[in-house]
N, C-alpha and C. Protein backbone atom coordinates (compact mmCIF):
# COMPACT_ATOMS: atom_id res chain seq x y z
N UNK A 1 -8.01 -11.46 -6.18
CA UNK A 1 -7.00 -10.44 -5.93
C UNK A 1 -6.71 -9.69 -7.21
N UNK A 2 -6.28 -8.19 -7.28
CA UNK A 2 -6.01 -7.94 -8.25
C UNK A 2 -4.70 -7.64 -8.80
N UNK A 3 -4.40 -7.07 -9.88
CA UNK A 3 -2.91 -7.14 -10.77
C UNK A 3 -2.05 -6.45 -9.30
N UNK A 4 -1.09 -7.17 -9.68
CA UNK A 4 0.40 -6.24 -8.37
C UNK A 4 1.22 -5.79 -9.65
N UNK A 5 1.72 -4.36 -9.80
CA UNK A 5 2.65 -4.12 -10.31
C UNK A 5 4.05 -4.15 -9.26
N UNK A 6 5.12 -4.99 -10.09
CA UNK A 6 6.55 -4.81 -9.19
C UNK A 6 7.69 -3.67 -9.70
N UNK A 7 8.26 -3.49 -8.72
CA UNK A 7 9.29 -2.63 -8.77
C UNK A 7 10.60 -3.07 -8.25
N UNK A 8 11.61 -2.64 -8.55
CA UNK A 8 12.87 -3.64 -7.80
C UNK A 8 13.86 -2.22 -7.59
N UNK A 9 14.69 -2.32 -5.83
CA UNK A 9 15.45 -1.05 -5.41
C UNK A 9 16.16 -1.42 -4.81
N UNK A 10 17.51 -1.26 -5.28
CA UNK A 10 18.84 -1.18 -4.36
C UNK A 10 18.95 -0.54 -3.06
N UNK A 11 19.22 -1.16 -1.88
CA UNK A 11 19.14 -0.56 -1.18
C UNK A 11 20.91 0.47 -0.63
N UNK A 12 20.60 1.98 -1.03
CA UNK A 12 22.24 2.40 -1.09
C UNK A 12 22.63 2.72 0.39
N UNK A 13 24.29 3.16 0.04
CA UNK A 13 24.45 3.61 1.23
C UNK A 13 24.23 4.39 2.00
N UNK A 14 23.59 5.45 1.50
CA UNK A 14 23.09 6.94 1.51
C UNK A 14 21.33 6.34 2.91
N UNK A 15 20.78 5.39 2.20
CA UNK A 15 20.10 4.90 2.87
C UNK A 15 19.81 4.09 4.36
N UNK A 16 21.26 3.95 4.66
CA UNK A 16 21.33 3.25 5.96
C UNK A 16 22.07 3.85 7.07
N UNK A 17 21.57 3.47 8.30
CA UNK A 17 22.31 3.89 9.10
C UNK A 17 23.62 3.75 9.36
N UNK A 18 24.30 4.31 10.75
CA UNK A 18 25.91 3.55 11.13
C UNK A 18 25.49 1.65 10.93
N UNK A 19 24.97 1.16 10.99
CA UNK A 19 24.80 -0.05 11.40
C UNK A 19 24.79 -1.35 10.01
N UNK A 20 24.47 0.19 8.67
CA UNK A 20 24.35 -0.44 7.59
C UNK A 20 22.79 -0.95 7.26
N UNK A 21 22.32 -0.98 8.12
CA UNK A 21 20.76 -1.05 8.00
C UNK A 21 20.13 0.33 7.24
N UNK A 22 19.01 0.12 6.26
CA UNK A 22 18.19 0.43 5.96
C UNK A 22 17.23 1.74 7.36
N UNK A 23 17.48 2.91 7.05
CA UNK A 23 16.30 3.44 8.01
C UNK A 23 15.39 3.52 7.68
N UNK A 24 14.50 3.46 8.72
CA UNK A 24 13.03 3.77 8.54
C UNK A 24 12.22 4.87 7.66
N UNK A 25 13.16 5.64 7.50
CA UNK A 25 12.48 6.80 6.49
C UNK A 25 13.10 6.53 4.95
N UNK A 26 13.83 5.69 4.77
CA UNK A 26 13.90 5.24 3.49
C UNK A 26 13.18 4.40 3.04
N UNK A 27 11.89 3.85 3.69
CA UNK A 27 10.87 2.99 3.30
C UNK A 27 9.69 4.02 2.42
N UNK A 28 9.69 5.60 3.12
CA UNK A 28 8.52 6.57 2.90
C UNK A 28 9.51 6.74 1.39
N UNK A 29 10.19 7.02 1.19
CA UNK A 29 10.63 7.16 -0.40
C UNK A 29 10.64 6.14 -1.20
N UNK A 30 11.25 5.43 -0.84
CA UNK A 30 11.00 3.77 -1.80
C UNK A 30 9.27 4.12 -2.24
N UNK A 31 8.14 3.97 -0.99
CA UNK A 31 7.09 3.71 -1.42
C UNK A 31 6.71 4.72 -2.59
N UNK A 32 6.76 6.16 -2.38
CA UNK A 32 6.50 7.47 -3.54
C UNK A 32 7.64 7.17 -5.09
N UNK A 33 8.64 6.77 -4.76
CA UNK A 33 8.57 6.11 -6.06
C UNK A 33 8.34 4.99 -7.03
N UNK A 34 8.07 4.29 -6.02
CA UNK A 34 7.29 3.05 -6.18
C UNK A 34 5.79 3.66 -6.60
N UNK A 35 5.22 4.11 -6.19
CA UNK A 35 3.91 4.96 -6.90
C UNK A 35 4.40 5.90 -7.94
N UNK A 36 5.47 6.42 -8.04
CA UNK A 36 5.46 7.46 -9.15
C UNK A 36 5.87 6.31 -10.78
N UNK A 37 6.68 5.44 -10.43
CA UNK A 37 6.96 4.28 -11.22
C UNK A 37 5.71 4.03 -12.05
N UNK A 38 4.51 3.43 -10.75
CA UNK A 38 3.59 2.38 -11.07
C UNK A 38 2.39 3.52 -12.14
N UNK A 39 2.21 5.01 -11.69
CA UNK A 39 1.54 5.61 -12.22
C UNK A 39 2.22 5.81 -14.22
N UNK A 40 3.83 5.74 -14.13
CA UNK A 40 4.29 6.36 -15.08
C UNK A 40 3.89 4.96 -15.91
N UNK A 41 4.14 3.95 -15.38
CA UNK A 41 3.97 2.55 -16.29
C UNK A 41 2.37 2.73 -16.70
N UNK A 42 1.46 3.69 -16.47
CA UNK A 42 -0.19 3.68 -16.74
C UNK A 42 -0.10 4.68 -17.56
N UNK A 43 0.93 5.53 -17.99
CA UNK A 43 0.67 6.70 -18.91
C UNK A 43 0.47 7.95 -17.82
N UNK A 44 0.57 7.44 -16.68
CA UNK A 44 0.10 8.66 -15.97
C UNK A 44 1.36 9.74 -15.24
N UNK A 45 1.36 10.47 -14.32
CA UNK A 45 1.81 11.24 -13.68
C UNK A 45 1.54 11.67 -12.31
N UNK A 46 2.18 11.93 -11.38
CA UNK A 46 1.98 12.71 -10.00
C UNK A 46 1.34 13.92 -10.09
N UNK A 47 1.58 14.50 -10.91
CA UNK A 47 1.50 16.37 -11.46
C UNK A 47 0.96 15.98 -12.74
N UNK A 48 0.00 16.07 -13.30
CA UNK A 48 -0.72 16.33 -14.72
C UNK A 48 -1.15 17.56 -14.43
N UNK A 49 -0.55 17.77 -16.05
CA UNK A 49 -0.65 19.69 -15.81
C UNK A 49 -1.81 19.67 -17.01
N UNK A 50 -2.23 18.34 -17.59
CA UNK A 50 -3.47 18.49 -19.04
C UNK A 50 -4.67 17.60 -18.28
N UNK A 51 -4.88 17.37 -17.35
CA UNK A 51 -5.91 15.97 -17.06
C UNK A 51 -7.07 17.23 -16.77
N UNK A 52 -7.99 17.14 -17.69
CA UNK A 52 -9.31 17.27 -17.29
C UNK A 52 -9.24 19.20 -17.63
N UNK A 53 -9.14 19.68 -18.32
CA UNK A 53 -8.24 21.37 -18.19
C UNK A 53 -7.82 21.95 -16.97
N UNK A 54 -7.64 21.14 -16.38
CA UNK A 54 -6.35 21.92 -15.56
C UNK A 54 -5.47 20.79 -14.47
N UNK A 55 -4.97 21.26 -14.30
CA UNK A 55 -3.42 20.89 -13.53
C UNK A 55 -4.29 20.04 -12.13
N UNK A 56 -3.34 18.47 -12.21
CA UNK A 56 -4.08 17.83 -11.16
C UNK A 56 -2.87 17.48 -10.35
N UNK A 57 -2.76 16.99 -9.13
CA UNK A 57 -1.65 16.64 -8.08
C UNK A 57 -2.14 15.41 -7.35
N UNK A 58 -1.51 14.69 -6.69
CA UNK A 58 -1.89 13.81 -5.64
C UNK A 58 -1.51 13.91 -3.96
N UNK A 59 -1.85 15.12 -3.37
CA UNK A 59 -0.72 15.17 -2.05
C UNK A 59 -1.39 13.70 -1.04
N UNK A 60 -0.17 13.89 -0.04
CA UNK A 60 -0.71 12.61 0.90
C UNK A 60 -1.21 13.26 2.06
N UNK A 61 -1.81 12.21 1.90
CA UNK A 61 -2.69 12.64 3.29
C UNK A 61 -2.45 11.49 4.61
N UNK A 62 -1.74 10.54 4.14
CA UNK A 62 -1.46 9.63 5.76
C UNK A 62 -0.63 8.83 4.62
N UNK A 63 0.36 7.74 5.60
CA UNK A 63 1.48 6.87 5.43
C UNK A 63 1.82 5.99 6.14
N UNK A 64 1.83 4.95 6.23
CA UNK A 64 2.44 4.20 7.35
C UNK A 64 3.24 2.93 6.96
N UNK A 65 3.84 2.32 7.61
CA UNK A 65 4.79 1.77 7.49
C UNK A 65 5.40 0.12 8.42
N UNK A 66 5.12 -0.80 8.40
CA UNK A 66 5.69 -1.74 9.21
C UNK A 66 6.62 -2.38 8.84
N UNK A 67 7.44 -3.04 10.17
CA UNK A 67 8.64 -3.36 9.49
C UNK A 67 8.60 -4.75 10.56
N UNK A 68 9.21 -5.40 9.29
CA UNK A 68 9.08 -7.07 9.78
C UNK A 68 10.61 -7.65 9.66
N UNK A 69 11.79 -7.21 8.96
CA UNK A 69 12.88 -7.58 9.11
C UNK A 69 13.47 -6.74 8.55
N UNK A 70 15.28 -6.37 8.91
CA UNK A 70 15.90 -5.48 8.56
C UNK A 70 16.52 -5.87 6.99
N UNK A 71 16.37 -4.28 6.21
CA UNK A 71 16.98 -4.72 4.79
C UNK A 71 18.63 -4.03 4.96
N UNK A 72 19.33 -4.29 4.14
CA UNK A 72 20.72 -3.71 4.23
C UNK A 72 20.96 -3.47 3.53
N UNK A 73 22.72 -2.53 3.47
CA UNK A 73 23.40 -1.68 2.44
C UNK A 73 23.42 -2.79 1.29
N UNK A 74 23.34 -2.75 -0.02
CA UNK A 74 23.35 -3.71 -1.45
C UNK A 74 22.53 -4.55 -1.40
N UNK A 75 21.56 -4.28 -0.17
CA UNK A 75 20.43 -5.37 -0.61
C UNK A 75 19.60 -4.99 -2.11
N UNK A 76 18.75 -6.14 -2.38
CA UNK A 76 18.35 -5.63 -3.60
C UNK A 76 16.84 -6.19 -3.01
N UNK A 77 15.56 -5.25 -2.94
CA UNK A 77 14.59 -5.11 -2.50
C UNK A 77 13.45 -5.38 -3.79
N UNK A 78 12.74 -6.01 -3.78
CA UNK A 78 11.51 -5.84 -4.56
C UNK A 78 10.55 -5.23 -4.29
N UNK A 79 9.49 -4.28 -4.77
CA UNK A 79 8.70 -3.67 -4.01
C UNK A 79 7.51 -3.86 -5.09
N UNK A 80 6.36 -4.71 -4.43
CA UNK A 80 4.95 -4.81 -5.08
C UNK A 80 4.25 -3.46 -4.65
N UNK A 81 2.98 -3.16 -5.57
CA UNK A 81 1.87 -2.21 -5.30
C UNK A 81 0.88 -2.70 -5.63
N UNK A 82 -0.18 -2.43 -5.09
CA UNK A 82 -1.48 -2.54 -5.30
C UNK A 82 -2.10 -1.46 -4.84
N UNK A 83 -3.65 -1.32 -5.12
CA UNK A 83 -4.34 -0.23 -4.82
C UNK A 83 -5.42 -1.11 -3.59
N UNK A 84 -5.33 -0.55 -2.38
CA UNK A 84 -6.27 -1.10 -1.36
C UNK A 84 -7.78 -0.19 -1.36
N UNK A 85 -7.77 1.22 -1.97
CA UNK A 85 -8.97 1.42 -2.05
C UNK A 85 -8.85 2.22 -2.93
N UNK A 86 -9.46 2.61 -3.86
CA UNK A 86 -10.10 3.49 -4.40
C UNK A 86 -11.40 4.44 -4.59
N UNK A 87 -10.98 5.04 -4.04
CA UNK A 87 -12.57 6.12 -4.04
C UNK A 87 -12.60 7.26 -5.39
N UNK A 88 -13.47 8.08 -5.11
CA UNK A 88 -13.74 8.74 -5.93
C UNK A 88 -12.59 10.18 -6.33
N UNK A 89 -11.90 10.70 -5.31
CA UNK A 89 -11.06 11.28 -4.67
C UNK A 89 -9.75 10.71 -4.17
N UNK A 90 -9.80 9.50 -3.39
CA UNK A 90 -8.48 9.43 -3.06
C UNK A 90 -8.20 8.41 -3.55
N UNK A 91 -7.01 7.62 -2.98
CA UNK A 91 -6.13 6.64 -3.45
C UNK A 91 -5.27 5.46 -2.68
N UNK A 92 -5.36 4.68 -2.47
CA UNK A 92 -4.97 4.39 -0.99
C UNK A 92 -4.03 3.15 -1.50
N UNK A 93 -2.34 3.13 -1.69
CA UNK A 93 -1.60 2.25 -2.16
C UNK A 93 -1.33 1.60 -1.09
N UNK A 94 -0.81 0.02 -1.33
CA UNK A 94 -0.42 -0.94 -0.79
C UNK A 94 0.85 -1.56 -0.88
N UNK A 95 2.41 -1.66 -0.09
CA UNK A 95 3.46 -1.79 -0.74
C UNK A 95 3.86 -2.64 -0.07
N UNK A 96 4.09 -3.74 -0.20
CA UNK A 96 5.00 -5.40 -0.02
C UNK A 96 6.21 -5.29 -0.48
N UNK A 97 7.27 -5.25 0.39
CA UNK A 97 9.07 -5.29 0.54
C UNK A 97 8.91 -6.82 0.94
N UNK A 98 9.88 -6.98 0.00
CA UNK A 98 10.86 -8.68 -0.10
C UNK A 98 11.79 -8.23 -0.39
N UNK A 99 12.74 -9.51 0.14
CA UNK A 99 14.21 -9.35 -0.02
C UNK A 99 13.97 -10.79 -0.61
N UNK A 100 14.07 -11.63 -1.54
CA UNK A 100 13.97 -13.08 -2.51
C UNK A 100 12.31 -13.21 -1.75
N UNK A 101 12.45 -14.20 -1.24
CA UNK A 101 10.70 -14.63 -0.41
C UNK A 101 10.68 -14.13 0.97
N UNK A 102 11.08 -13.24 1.42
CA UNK A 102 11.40 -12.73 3.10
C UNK A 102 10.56 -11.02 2.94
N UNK A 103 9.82 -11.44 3.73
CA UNK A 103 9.14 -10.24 3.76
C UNK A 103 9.65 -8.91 4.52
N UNK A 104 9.64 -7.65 4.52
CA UNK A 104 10.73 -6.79 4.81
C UNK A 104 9.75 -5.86 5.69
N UNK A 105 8.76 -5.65 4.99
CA UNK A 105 7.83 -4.42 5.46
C UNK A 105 6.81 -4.27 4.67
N UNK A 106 5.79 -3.65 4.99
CA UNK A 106 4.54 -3.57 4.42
C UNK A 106 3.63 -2.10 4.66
N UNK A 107 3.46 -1.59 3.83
CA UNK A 107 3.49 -0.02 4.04
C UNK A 107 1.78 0.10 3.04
N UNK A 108 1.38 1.62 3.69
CA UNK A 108 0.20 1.91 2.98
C UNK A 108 0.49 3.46 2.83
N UNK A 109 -0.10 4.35 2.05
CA UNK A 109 0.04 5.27 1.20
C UNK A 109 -1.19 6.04 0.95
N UNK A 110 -1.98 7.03 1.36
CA UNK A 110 -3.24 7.59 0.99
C UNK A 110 -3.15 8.98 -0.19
N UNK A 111 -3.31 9.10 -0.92
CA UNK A 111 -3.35 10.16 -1.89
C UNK A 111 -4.62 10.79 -2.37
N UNK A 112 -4.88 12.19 -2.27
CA UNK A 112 -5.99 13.06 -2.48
C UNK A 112 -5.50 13.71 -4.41
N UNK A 113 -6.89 13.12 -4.82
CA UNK A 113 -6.64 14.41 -6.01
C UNK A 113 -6.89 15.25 -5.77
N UNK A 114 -5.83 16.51 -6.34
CA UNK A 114 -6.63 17.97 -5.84
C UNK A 114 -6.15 18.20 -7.43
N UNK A 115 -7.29 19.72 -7.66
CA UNK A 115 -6.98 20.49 -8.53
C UNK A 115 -6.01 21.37 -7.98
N UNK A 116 -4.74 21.60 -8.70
CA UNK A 116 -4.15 22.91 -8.24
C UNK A 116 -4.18 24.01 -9.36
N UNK A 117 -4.17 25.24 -8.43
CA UNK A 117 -4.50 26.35 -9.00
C UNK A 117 -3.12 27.49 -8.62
N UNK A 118 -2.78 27.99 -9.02
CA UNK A 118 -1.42 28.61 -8.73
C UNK A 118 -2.26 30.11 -7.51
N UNK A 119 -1.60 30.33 -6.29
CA UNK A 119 -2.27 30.84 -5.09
C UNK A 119 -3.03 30.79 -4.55
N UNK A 120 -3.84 29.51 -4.84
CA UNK A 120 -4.86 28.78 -4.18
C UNK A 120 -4.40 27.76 -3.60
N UNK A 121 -5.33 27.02 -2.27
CA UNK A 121 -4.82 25.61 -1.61
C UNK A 121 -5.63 24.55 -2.43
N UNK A 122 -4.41 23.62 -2.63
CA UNK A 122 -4.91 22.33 -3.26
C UNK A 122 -6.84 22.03 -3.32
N UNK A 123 -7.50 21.65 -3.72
CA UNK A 123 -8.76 21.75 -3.95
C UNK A 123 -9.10 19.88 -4.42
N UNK A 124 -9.62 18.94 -3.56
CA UNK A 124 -10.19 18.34 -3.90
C UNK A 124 -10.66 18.31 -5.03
N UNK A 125 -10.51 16.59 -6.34
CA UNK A 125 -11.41 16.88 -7.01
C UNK A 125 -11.81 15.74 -7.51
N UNK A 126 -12.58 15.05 -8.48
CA UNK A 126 -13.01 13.72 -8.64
C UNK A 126 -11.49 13.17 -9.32
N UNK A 127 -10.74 11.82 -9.31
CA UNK A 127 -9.98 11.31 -9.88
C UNK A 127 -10.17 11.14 -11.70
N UNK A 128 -9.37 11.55 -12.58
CA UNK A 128 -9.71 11.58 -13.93
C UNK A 128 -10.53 10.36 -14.02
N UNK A 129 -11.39 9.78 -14.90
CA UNK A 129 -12.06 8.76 -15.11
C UNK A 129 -11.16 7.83 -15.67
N UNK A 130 -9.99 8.34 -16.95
CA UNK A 130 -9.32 7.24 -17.44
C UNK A 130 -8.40 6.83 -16.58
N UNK A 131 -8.14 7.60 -15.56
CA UNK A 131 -7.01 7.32 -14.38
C UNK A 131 -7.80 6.07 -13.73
N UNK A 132 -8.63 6.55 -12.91
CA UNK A 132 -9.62 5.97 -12.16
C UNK A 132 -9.32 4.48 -13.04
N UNK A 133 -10.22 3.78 -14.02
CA UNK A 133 -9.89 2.98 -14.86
C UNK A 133 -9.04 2.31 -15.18
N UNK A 134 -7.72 2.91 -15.14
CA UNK A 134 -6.20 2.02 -15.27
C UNK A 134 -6.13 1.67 -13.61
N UNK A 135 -6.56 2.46 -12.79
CA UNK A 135 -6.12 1.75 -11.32
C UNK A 135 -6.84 0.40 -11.32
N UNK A 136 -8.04 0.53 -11.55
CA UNK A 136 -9.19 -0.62 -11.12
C UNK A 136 -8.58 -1.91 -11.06
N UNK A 137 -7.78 -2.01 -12.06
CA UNK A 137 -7.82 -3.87 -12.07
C UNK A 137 -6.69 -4.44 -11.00
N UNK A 138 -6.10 -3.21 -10.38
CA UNK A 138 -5.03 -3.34 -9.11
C UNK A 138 -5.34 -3.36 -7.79
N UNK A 139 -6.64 -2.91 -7.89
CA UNK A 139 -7.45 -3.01 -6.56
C UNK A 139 -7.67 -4.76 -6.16
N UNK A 140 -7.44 -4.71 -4.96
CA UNK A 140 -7.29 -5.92 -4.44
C UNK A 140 -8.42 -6.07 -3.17
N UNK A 141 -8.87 -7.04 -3.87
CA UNK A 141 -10.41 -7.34 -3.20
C UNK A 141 -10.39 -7.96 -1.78
């Protein structure tokens, strides 16, 4: 298996329903900063405006999300990542919610490098090599 970087998130009030529960669409943010975290801890960025001469992005391209028990208002959430695939182009994160040893949800994440170009649409492009490289040892076999 390879390296898990962790992350740890309060779960606020802003985040839950009448019920005090955690909604379901506060899992899709947890996970993007949970990737924006795990990239910044690599030296990296979402938006590199110097990688390779010119300006690179990651948009998503799919997300999903399961949910195995409810988290609540002041819970305090841990959130692992790993990389489930890596290709040449995309990116495909892996995110494990615990609440202590209780598993919460388990979510996946697909990301495209594109070159962006200012009035052009995002443009596919190979992942930087040193990027590429810091992911590798998170990929989980």
């Amino acid at each position: 298996m390879g390296e898990v970087f962790r992350t740890r998130r309060l779960v606020e009030f802003s985040d839950t329903d009448m019920a005090g529960i955690a909604h379901f669409s506060a899992f899709f943010r947890w996970m993007e900063a949970a990737e924006h975290e795990f990239l910044r801890s690599l030296g990296y960025s979402i938006f590199d405006k110097a990688a390779e001469g010119h300006a690179v992005s990651f948009p998503r391209v799919n997300a999903t999300c399961d949910y195995r028990s409810p988290a609540h208002c002041v819970d305090t959430l841990d959130i692992e990542v790993t990389v489930a695939r890596l290709g040449s182009k995309s990116v495909t994160y892996a995110f494990h919610f615990l609440r202590g040893d209780q598993a919460i949800a388990d979510g996946k994440m697909t990301s495209v490098c594109c070159k962006m170009t200012a009035g052009e649409p995002p443009q596919p492009t190979p992942i930087p090599g040193d990027m590429a490289e810091s992911l590798r040892p998170f990929v989980v076999a």
